[in-house]
Protein backbone atom coordinates (compact mmCIF):
# COMPACT_ATOMS: atom_id res chain seq x y z
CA UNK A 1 102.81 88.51 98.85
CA UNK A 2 99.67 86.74 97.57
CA UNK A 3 98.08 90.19 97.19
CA UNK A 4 100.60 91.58 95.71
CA UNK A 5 101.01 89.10 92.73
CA UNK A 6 96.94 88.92 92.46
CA UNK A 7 97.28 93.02 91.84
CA UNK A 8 99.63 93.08 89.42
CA UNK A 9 97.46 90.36 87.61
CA UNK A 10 94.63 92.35 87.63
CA UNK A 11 96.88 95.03 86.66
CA UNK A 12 97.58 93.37 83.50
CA UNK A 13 94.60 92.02 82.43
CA UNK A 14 93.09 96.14 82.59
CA UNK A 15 96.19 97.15 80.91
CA UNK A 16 96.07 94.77 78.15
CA UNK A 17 92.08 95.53 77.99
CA UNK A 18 92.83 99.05 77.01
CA UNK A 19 95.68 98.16 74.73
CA UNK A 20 93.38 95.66 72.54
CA UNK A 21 90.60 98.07 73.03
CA UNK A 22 92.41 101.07 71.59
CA UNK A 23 93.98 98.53 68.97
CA UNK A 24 90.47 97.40 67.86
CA UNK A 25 89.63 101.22 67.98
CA UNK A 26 92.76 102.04 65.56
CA UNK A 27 92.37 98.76 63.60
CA UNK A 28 88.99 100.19 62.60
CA UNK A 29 89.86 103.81 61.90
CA UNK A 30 92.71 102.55 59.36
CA UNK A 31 90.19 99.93 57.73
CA UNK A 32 87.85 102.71 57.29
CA UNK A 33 90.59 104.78 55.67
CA UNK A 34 91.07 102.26 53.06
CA UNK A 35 87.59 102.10 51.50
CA UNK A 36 86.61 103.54 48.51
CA UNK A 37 83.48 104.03 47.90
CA UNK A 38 81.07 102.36 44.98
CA UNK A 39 80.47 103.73 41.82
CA UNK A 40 77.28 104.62 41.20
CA UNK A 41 75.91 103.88 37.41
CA UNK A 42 73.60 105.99 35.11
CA UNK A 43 73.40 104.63 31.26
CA UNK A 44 72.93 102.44 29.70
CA UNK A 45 70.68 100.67 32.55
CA UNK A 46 71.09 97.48 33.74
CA UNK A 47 68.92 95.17 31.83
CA UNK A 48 68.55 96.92 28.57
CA UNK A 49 68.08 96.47 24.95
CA UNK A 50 69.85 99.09 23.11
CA UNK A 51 69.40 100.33 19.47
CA UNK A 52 73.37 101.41 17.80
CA UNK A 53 73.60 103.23 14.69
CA UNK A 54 76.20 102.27 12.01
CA UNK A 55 77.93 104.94 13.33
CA UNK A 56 77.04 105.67 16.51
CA UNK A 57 78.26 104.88 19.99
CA UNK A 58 77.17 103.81 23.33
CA UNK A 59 78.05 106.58 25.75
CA UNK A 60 78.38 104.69 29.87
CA UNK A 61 77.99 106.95 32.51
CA UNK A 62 78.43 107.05 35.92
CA UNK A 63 77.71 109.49 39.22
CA UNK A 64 80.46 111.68 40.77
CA UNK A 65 80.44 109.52 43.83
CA UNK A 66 82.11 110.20 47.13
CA UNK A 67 85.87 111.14 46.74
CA UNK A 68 88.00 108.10 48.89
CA UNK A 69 89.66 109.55 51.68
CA UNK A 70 92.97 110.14 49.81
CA UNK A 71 91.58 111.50 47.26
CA UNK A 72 90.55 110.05 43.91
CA UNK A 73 93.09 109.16 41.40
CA UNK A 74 91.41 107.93 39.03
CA UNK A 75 88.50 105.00 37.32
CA UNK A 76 88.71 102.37 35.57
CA UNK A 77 85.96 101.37 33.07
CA UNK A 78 86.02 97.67 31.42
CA UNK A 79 83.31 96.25 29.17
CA UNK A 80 82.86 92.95 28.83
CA UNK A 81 81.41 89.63 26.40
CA UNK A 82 78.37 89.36 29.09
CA UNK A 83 79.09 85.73 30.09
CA UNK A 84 82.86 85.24 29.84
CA UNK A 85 85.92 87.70 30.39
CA UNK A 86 86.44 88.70 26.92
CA UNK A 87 87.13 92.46 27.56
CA UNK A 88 85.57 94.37 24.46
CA UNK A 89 86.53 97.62 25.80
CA UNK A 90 89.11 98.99 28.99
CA UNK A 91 90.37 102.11 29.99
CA UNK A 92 91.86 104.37 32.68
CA UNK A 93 90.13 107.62 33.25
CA UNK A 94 90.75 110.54 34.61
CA UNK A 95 89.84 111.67 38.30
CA UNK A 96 86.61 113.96 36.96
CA UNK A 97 85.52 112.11 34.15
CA UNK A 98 82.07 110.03 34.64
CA UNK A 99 81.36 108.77 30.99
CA UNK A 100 83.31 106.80 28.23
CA UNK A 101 82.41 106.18 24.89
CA UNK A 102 82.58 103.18 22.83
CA UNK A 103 82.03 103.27 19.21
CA UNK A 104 79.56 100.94 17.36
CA UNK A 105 82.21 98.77 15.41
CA UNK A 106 82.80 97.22 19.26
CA UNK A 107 79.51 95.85 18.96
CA UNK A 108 77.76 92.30 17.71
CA UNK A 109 73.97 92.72 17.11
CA UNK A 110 71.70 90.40 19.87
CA UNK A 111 74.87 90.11 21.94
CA UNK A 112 74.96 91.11 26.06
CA UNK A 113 77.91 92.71 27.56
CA UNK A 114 78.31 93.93 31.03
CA UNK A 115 80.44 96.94 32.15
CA UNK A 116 81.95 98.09 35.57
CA UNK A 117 83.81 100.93 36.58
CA UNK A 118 85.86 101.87 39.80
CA UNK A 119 87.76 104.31 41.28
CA UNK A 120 91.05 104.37 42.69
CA UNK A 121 92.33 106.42 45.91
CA UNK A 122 95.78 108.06 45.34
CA UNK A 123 97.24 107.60 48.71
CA UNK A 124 96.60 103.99 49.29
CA UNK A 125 96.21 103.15 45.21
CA UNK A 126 93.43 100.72 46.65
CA UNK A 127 90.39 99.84 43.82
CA UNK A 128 86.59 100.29 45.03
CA UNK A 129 84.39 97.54 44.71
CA UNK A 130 81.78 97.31 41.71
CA UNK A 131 79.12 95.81 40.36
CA UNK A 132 78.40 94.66 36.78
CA UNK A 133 75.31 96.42 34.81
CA UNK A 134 74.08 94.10 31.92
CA UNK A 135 72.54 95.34 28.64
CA UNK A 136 72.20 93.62 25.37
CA UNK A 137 71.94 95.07 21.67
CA UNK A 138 69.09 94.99 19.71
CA UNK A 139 69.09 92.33 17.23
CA UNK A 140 68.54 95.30 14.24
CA UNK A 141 71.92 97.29 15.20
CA UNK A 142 73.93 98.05 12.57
């Protein structure tokens, strides 16, 4: 009877092994299906110091970057006061679009902003991470 019982434990502990296995497995797969990959920036460059026109614009752009695994619904692009969350500029993009342009009038001479965009996958509606690019314009804008 002893042998018996000390089977079936044994039993269990290999059968739950391969349950939490495979769970860990599938745990992984699904968290993988969720990310969406980083945008990857172009202009204007992090650190800059940009001349604007009276009637120009600053045109951001951005790679075509890995579609997310349910495909890409669209990106969001938000420009920012550099040091606070003043939002100068937002907008929702379409799926193939990789620049936005904001006209001059949104801009203070010797003042930094910062801009990010992401995308968004359409099946899970899930945001990629970002990261925020700097620039500043020139103190003779305008």
């Amino acid at each position: 009877m002893r042998s018996v019982a000390k089977n079936i434990f044994i039993t269990v502990i290999v059968l739950t092994g391969i349950i939490f296995t495979s769970g860990v497995h599938d745990l992984f797969a699904y968290r993988e299906s969720l990310y969406v990959p980083r945008v990857d920036y172009l202009n204007p460059q992090n650190g800059a110091v940009i001349e604007i026109g009276p009637r120009g614009s600053v045109t951001f752009s951005w790679k075509m970057v890995p579609i997310p695994g349910g495909g890409r619904h669209s990106y969001r692009f938000t420009l920012y006061k550099a040091e606070g969350y003043d939002v100068v500029e937002s907008a929702v993009l379409g799926p193939d679009t990789y620049s936005f342009d904001v006209p001059a009038g949104k801009f203070e001479p010797g003042q930094r902003y910062r801009w990010q965009v992401k995308q968004r996958d359409t099946q899970t509606m899930q945001w990629s991470e970002y990261d925020n690019w700097y620039f500043k314009v020139a103190e003779s804008a305008k």
